[in-house]
PDB file of N, CA and C in Angstrom:
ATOM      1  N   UNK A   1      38.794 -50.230 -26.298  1.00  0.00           N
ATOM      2  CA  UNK A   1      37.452 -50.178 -25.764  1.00  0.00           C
ATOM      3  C   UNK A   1      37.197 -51.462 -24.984  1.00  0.00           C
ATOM      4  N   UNK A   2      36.632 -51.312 -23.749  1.00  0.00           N
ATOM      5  CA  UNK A   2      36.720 -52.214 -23.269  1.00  0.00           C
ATOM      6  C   UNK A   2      34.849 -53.026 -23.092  1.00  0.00           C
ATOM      7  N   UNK A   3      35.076 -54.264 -23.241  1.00  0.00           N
ATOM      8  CA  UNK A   3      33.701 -55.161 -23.488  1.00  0.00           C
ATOM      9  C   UNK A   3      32.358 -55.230 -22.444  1.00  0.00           C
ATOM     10  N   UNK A   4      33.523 -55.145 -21.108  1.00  0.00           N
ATOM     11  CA  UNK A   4      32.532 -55.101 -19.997  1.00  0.00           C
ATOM     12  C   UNK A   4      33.462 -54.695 -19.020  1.00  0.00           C
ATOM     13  N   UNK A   5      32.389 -54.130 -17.936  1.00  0.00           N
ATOM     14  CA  UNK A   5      33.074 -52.918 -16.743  1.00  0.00           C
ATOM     15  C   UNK A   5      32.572 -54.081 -15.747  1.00  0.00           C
ATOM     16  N   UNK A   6      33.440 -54.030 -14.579  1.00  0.00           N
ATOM     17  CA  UNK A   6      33.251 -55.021 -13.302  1.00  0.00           C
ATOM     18  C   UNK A   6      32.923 -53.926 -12.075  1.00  0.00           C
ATOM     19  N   UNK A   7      32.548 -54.161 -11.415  1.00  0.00           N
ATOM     20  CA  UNK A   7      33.141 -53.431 -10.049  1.00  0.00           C
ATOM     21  C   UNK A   7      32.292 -53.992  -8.884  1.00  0.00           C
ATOM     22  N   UNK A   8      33.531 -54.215  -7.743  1.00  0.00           N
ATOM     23  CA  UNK A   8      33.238 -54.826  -6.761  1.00  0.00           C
ATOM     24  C   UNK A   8      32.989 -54.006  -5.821  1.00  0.00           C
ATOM     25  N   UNK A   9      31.972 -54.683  -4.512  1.00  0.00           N
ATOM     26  CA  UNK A   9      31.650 -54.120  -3.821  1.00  0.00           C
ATOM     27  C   UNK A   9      31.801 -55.190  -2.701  1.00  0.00           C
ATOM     28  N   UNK A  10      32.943 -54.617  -1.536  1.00  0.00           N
ATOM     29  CA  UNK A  10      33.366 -55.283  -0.149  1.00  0.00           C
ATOM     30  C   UNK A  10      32.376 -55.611   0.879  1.00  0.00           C
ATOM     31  N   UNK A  11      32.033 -56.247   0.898  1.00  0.00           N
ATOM     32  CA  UNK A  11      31.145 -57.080   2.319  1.00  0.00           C
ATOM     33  C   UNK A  11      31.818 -57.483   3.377  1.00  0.00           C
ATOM     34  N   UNK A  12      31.895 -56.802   4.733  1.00  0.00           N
ATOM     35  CA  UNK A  12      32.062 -57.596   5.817  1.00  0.00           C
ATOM     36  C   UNK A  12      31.797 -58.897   5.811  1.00  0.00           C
ATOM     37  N   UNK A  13      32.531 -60.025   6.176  1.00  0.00           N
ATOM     38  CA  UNK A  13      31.896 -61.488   6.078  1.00  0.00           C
ATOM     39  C   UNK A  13      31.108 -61.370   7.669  1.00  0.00           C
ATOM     40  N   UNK A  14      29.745 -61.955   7.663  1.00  0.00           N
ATOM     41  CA  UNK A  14      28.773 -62.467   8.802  1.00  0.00           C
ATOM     42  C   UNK A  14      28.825 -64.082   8.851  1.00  0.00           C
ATOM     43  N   UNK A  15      29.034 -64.356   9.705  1.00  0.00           N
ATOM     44  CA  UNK A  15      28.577 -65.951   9.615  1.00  0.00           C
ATOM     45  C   UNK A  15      27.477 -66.692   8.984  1.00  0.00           C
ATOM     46  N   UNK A  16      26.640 -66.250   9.313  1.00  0.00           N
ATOM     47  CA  UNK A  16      25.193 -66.700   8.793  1.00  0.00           C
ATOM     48  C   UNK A  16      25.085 -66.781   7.140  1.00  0.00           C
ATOM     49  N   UNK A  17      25.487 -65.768   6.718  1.00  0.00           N
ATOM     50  CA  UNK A  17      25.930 -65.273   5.236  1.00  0.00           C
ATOM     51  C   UNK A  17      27.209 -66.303   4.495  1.00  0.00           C
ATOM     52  N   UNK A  18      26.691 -66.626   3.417  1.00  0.00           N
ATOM     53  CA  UNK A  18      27.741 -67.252   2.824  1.00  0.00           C
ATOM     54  C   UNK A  18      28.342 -66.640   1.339  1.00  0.00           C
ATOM     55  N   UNK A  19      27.888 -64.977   1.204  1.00  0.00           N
ATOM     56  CA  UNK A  19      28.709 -64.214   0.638  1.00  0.00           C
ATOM     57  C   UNK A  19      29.522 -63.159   0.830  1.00  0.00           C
ATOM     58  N   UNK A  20      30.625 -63.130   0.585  1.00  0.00           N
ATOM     59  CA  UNK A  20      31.647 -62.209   1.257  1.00  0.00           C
ATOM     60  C   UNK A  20      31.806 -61.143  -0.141  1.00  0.00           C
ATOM     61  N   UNK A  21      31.340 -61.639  -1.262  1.00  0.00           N
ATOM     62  CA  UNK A  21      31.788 -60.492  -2.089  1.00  0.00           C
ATOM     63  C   UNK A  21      30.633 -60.377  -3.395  1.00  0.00           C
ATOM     64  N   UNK A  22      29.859 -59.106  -3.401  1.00  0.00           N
ATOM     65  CA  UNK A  22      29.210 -58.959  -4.425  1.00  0.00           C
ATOM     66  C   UNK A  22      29.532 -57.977  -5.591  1.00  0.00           C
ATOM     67  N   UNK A  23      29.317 -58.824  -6.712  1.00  0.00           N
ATOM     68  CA  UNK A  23      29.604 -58.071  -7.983  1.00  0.00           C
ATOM     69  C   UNK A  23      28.482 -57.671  -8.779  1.00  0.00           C
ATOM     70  N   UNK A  24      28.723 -56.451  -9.788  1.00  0.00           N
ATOM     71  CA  UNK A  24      28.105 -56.166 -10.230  1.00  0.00           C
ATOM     72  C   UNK A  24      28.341 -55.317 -11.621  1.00  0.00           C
ATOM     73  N   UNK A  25      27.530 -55.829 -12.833  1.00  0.00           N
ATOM     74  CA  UNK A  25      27.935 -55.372 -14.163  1.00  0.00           C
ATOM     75  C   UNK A  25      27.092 -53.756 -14.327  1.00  0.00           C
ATOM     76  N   UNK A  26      28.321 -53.051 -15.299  1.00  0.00           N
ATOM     77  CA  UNK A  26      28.055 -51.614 -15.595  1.00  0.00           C
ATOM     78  C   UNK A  26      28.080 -52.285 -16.903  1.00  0.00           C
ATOM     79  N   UNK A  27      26.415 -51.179 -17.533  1.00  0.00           N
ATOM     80  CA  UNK A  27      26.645 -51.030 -18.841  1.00  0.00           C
ATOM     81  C   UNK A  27      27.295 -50.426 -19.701  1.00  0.00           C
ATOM     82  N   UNK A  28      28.269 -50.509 -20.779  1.00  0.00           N
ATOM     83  CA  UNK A  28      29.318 -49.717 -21.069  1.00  0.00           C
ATOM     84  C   UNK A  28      28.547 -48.662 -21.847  1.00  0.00           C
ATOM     85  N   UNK A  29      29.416 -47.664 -21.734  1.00  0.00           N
ATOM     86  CA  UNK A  29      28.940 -46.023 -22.021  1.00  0.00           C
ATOM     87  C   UNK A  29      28.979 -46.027 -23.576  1.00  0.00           C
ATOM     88  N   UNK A  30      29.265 -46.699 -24.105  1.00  0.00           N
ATOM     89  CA  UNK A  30      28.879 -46.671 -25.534  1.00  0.00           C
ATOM     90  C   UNK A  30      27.782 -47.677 -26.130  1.00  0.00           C
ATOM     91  N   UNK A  31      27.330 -48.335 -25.537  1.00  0.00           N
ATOM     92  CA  UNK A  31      26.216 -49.240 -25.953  1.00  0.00           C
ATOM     93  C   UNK A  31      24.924 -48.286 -25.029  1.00  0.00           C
ATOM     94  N   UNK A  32      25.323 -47.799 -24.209  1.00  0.00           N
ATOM     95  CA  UNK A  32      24.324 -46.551 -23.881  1.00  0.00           C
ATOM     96  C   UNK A  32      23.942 -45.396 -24.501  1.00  0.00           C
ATOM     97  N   UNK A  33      25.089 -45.143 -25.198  1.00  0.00           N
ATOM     98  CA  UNK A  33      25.103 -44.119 -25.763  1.00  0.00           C
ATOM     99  C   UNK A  33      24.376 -44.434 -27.627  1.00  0.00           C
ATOM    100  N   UNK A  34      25.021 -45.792 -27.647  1.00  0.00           N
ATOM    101  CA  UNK A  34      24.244 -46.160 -28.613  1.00  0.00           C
ATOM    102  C   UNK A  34      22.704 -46.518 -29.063  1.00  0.00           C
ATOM    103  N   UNK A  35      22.159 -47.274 -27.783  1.00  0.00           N
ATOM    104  CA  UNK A  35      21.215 -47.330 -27.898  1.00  0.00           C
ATOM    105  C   UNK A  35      19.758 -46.301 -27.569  1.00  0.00           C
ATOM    106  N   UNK A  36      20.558 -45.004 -27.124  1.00  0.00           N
ATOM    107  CA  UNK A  36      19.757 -43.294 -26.932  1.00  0.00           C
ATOM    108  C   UNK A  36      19.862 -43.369 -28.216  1.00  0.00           C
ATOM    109  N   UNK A  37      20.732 -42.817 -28.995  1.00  0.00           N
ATOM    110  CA  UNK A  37      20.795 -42.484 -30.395  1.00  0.00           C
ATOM    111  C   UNK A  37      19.440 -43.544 -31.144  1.00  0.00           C
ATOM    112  N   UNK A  38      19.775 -44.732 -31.170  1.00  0.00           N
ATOM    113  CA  UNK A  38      18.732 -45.571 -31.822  1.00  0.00           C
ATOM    114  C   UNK A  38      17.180 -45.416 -31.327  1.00  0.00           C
ATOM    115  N   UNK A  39      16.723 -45.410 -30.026  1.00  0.00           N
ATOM    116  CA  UNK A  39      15.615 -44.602 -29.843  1.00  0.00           C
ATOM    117  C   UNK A  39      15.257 -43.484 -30.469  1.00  0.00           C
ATOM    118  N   UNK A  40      16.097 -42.427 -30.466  1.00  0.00           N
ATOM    119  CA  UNK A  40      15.705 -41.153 -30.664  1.00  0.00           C
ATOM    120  C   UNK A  40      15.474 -40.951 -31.713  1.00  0.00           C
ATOM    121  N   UNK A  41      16.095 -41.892 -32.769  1.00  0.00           N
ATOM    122  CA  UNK A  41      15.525 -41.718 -34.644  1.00  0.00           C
ATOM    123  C   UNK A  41      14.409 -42.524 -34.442  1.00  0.00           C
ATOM    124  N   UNK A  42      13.933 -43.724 -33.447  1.00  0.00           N
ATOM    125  CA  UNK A  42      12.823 -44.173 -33.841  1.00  0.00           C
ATOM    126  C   UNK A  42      11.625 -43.970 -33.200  1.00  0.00           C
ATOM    127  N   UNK A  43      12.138 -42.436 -32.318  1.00  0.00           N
ATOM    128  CA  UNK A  43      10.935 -41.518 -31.959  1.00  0.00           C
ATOM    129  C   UNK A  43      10.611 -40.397 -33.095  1.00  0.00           C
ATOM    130  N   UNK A  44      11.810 -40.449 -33.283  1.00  0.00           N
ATOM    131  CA  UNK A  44      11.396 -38.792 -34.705  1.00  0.00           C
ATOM    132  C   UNK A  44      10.939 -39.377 -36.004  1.00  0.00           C
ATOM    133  N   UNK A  45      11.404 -40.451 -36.096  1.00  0.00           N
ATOM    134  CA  UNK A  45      10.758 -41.297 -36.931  1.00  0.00           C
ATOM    135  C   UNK A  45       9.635 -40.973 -37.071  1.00  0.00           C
ATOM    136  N   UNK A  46       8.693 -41.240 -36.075  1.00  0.00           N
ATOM    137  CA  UNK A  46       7.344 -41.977 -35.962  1.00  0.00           C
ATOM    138  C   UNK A  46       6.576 -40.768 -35.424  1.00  0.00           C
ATOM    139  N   UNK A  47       7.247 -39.844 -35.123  1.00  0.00           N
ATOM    140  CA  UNK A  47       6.663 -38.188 -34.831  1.00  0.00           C
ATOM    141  C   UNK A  47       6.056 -37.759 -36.347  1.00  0.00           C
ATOM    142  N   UNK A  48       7.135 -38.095 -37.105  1.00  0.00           N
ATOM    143  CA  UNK A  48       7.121 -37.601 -38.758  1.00  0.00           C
ATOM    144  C   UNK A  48       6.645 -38.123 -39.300  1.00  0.00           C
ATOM    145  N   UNK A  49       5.852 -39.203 -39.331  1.00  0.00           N
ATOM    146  CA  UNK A  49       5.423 -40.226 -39.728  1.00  0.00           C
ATOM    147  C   UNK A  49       3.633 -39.754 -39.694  1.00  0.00           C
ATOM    148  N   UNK A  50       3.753 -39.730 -38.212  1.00  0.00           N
ATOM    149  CA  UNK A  50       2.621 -39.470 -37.689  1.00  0.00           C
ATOM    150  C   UNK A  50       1.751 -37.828 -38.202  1.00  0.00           C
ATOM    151  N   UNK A  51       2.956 -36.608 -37.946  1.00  0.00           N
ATOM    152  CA  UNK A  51       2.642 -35.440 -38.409  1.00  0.00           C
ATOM    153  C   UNK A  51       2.100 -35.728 -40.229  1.00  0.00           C
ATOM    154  N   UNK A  52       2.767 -36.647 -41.092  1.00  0.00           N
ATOM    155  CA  UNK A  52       2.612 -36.603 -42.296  1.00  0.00           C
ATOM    156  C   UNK A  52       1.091 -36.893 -43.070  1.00  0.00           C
ATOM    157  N   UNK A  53       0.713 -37.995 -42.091  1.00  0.00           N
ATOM    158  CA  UNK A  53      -0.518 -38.254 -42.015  1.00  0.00           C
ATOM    159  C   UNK A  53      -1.466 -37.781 -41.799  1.00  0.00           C
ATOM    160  N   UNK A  54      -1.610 -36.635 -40.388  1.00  0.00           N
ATOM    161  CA  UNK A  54      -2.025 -36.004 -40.484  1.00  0.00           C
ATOM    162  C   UNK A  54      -2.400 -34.425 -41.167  1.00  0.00           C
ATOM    163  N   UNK A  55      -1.380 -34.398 -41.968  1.00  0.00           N
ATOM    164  CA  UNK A  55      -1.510 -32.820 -42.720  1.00  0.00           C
ATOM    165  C   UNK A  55      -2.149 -33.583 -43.797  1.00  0.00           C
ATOM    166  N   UNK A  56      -2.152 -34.718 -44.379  1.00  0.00           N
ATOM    167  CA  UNK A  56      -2.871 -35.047 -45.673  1.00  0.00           C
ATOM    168  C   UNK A  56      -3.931 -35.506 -45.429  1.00  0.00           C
ATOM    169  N   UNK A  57      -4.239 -36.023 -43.913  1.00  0.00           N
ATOM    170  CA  UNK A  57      -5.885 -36.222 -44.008  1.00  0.00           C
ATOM    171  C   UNK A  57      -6.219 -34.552 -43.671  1.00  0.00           C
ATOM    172  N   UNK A  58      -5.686 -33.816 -42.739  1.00  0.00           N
ATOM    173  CA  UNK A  58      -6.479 -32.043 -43.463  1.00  0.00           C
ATOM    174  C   UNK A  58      -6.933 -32.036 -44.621  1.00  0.00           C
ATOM    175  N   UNK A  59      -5.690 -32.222 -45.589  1.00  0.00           N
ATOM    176  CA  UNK A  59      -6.103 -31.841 -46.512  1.00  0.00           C
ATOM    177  C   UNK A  59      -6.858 -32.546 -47.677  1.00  0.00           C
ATOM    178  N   UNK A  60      -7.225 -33.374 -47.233  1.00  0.00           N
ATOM    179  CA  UNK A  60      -8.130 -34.466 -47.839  1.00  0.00           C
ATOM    180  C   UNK A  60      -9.686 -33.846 -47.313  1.00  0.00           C
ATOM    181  N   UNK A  61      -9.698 -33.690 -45.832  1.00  0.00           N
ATOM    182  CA  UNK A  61     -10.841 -32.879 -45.895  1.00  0.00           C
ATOM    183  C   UNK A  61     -11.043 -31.370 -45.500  1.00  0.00           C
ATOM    184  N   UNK A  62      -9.966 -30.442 -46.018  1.00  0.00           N
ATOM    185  CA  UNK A  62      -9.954 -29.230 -46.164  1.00  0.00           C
ATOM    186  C   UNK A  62     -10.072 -28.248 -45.526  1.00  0.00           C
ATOM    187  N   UNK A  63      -9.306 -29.265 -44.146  1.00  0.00           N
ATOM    188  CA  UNK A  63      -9.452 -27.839 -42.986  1.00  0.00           C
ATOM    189  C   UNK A  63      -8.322 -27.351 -43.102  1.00  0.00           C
ATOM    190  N   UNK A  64      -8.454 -25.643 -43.537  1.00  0.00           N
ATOM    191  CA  UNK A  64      -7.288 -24.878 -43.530  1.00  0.00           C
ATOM    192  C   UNK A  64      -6.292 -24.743 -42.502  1.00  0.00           C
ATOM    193  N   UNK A  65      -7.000 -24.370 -41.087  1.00  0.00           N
ATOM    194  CA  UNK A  65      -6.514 -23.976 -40.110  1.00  0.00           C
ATOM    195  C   UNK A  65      -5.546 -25.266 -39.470  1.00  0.00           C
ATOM    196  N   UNK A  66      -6.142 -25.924 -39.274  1.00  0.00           N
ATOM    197  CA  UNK A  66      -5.391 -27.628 -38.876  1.00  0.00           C
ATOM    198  C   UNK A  66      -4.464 -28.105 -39.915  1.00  0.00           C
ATOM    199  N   UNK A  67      -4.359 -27.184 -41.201  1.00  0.00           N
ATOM    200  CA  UNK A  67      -3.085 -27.705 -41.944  1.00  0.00           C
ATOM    201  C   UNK A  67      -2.167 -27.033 -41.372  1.00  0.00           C
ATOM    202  N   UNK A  68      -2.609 -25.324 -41.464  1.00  0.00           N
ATOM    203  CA  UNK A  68      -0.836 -24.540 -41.133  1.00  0.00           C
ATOM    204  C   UNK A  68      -0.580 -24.632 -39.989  1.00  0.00           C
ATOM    205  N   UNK A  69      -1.344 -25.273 -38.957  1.00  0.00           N
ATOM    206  CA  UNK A  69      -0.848 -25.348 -37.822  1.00  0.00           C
ATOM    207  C   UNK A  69       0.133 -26.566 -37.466  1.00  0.00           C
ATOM    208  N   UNK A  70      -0.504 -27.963 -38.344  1.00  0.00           N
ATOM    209  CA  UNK A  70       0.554 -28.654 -38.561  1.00  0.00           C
ATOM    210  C   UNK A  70       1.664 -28.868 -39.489  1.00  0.00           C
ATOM    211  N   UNK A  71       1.376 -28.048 -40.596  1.00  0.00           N
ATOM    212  CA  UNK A  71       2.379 -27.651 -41.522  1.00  0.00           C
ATOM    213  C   UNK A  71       4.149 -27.085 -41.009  1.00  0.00           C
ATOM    214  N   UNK A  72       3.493 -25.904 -39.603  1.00  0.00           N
ATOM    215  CA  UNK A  72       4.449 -25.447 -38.917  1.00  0.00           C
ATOM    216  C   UNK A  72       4.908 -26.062 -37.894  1.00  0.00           C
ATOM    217  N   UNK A  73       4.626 -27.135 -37.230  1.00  0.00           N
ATOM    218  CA  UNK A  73       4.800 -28.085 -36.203  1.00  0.00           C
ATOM    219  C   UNK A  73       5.888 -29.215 -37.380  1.00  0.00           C
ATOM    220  N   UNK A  74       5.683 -29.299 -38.391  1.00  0.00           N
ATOM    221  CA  UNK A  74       6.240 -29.955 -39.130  1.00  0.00           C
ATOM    222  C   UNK A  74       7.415 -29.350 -40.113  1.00  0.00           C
ATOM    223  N   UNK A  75       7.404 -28.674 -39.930  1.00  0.00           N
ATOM    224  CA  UNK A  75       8.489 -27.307 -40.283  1.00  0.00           C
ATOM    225  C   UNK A  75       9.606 -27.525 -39.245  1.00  0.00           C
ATOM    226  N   UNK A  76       9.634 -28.083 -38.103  1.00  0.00           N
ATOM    227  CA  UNK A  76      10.665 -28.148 -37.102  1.00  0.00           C
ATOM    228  C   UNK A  76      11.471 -29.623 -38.003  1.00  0.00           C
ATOM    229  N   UNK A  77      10.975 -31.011 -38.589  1.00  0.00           N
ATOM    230  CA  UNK A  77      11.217 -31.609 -38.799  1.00  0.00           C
ATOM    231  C   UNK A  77      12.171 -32.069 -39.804  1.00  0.00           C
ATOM    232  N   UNK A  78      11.935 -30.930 -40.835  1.00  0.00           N
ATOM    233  CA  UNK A  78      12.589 -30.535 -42.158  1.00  0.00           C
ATOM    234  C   UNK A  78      13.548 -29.745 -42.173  1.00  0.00           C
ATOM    235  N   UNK A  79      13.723 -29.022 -41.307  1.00  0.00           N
ATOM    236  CA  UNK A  79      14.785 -28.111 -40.760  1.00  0.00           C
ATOM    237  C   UNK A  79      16.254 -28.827 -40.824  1.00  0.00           C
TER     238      UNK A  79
END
């Protein structure tokens, strides 16, 4: 596995210009890939988090309808 990706990009040399060659870093496909994964639990995270809260304040104040609706929105989570 390699640490870091290079890749160059050729410039005509201009006079005026005193760079003939620009580089530029790629992020490697596994620290990309890693850090999607780490978002994405600490979006579902906080989806579930959030849904949990809300089905117990329903039911703290006893609206039926606003439970099973999030009951079943929260049914995707447990799955």
């Amino acid at each position: 596995m390699k640490k870091q990706v290079t890749s160059y990009v050729l410039v005509k040399y201009q006079f005026p210009k005193d760079v003939a060659v620009k580089a530029r870093r790629d992020i490697p496909y596994e620290v990309k890939l890693a850090s999607r994964l780490f978002l994405d639990e600490l979006v579902y995270t906080f989806n579930k988090q959030r849904l949990e809260e809300q089905i117990n304040h329903a039911l703290d104040q006893g609206d039926v309808e606003t439970f099973l609706g999030l009951s079943q929105e929260y049914g995707k989570y447990v799955k």
